[in-house]
Protein backbone atom coordinates (compact mmCIF):
# COMPACT_ATOMS: atom_id res chain seq x y z
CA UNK A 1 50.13 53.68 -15.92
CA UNK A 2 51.66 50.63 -16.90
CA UNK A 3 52.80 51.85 -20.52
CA UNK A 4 56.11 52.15 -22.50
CA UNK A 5 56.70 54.18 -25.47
CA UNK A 6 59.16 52.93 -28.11
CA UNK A 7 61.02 55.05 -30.58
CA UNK A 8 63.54 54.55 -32.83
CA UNK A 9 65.28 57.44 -34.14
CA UNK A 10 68.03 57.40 -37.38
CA UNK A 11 69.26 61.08 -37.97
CA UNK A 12 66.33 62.43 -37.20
CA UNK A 13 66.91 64.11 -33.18
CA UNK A 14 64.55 66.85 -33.84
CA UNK A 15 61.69 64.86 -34.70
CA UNK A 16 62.15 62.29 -32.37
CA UNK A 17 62.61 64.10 -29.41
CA UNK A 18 59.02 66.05 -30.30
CA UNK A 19 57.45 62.80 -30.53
CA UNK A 20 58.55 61.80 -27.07
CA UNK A 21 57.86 65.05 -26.18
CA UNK A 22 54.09 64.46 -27.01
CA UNK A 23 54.00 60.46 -25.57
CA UNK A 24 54.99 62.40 -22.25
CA UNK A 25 52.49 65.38 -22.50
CA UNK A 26 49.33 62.63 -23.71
CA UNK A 27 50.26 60.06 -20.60
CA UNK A 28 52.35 61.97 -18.30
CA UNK A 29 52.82 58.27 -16.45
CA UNK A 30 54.51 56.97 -19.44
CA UNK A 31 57.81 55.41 -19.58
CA UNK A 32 59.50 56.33 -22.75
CA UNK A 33 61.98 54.93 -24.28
CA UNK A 34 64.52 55.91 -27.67
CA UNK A 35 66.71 53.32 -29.27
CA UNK A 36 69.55 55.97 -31.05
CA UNK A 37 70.19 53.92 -33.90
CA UNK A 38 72.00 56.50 -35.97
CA UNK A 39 75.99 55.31 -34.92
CA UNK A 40 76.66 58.92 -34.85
CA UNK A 41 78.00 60.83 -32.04
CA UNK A 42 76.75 64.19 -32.75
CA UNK A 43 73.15 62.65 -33.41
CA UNK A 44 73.66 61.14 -30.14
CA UNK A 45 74.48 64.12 -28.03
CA UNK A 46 71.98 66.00 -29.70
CA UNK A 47 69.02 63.32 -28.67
CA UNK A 48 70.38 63.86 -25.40
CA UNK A 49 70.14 67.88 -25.39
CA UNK A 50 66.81 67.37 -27.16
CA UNK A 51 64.69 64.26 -25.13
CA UNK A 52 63.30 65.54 -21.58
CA UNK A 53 65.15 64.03 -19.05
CA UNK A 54 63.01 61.13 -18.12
CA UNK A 55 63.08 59.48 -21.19
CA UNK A 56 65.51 56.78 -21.18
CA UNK A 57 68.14 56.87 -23.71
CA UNK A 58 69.72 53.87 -24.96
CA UNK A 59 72.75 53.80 -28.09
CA UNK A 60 72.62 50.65 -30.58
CA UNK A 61 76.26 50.07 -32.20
CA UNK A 62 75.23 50.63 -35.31
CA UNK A 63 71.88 50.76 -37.50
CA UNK A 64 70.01 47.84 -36.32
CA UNK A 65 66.70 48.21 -37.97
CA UNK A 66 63.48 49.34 -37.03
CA UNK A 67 62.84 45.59 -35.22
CA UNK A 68 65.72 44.56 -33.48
CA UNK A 69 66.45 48.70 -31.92
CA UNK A 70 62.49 48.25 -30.86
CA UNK A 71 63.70 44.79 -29.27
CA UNK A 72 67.00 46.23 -27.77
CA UNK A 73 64.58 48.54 -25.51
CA UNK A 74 61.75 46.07 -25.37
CA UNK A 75 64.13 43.71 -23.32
CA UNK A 76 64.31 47.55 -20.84
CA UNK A 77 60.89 47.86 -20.18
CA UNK A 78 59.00 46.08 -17.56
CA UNK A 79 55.13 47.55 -18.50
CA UNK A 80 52.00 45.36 -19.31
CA UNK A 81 51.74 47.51 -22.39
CA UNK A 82 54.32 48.64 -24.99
CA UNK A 83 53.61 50.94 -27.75
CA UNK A 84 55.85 51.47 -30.81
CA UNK A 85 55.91 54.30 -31.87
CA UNK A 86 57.49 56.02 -35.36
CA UNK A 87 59.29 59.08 -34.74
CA UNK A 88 57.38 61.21 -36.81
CA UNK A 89 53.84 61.16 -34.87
CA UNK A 90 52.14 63.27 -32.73
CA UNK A 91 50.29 61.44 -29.73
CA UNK A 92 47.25 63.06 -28.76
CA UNK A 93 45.85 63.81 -25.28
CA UNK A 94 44.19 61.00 -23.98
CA UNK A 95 45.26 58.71 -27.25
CA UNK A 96 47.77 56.15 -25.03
CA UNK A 97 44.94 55.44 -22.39
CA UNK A 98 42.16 55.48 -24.89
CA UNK A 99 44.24 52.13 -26.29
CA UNK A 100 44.86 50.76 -23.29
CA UNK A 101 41.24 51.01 -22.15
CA UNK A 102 40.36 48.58 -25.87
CA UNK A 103 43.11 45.82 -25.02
C-alpha cells in the first residue's frame, strides 16, 4: 500500500497513539506518521512509550500548527497517497483502502 497517515498530536499522547493504533490495525501496510507538536518532554516520551514501534516519530520545536507539523512530516513521506488524520478518530477496517480505491 502506498499510503501515509498524518497525525498531529498537542498534549494529547493517549489519544493519539490510539488513533495510530487504529490507521495500523485498518491498513496494516500503512506508513504512519506523528508530528509531536506539544514542546514538552514528558508528552514526548510518553508518545514514544505509547505509538507501536513502526510509526515514525518526529518532534517540532515548538507548536507549529495543525498545517505546517502536517507539512514537517509530509516532506518524510514518499507514498502516492497521504491522509491527515486528527488525533481523535477511529479508522475503520477497510476505511484507508476504501479511499484509495475512489481517488
Amino acid at each position: 500500500m502506498d499510503c501515509s497517515a498524518i497525525l498531529v498530536n498537542y498534549r494529547g499522547a493517549a489519544d493519539t497513539a490510539a488513533a495510530a493504533r487504529s490507521a495500523i490495525a485498518g491498513a496494516p501496510g500503512l506508513e504512519v506518521l506523528v508530528v509531536d507538536n506539544s514542546a514538552d518532554d514528558v508528552e514526548f516520551n510518553s508518545l514514544k512509550h505509547l505509538l507501536p514501534s513502526k510509526v515514525q516519530l518526529l518532534r517540532a520545536s515548538h507548536n507549529l500548527g495543525f498545517g505546517r507539523a502536517c507539512n514537517l512530516a509530509f516532506n518524510d513521506s514518499e507514498s502516492e497517497f497521504v491522509f491527515l488524520v486528527k488525533p481523535d478518530v477511529k479508522i475503520f477496517p477497510d476505511c484507508i483502502s476504501i479511499l484509495i480505491d475512489a481517488l
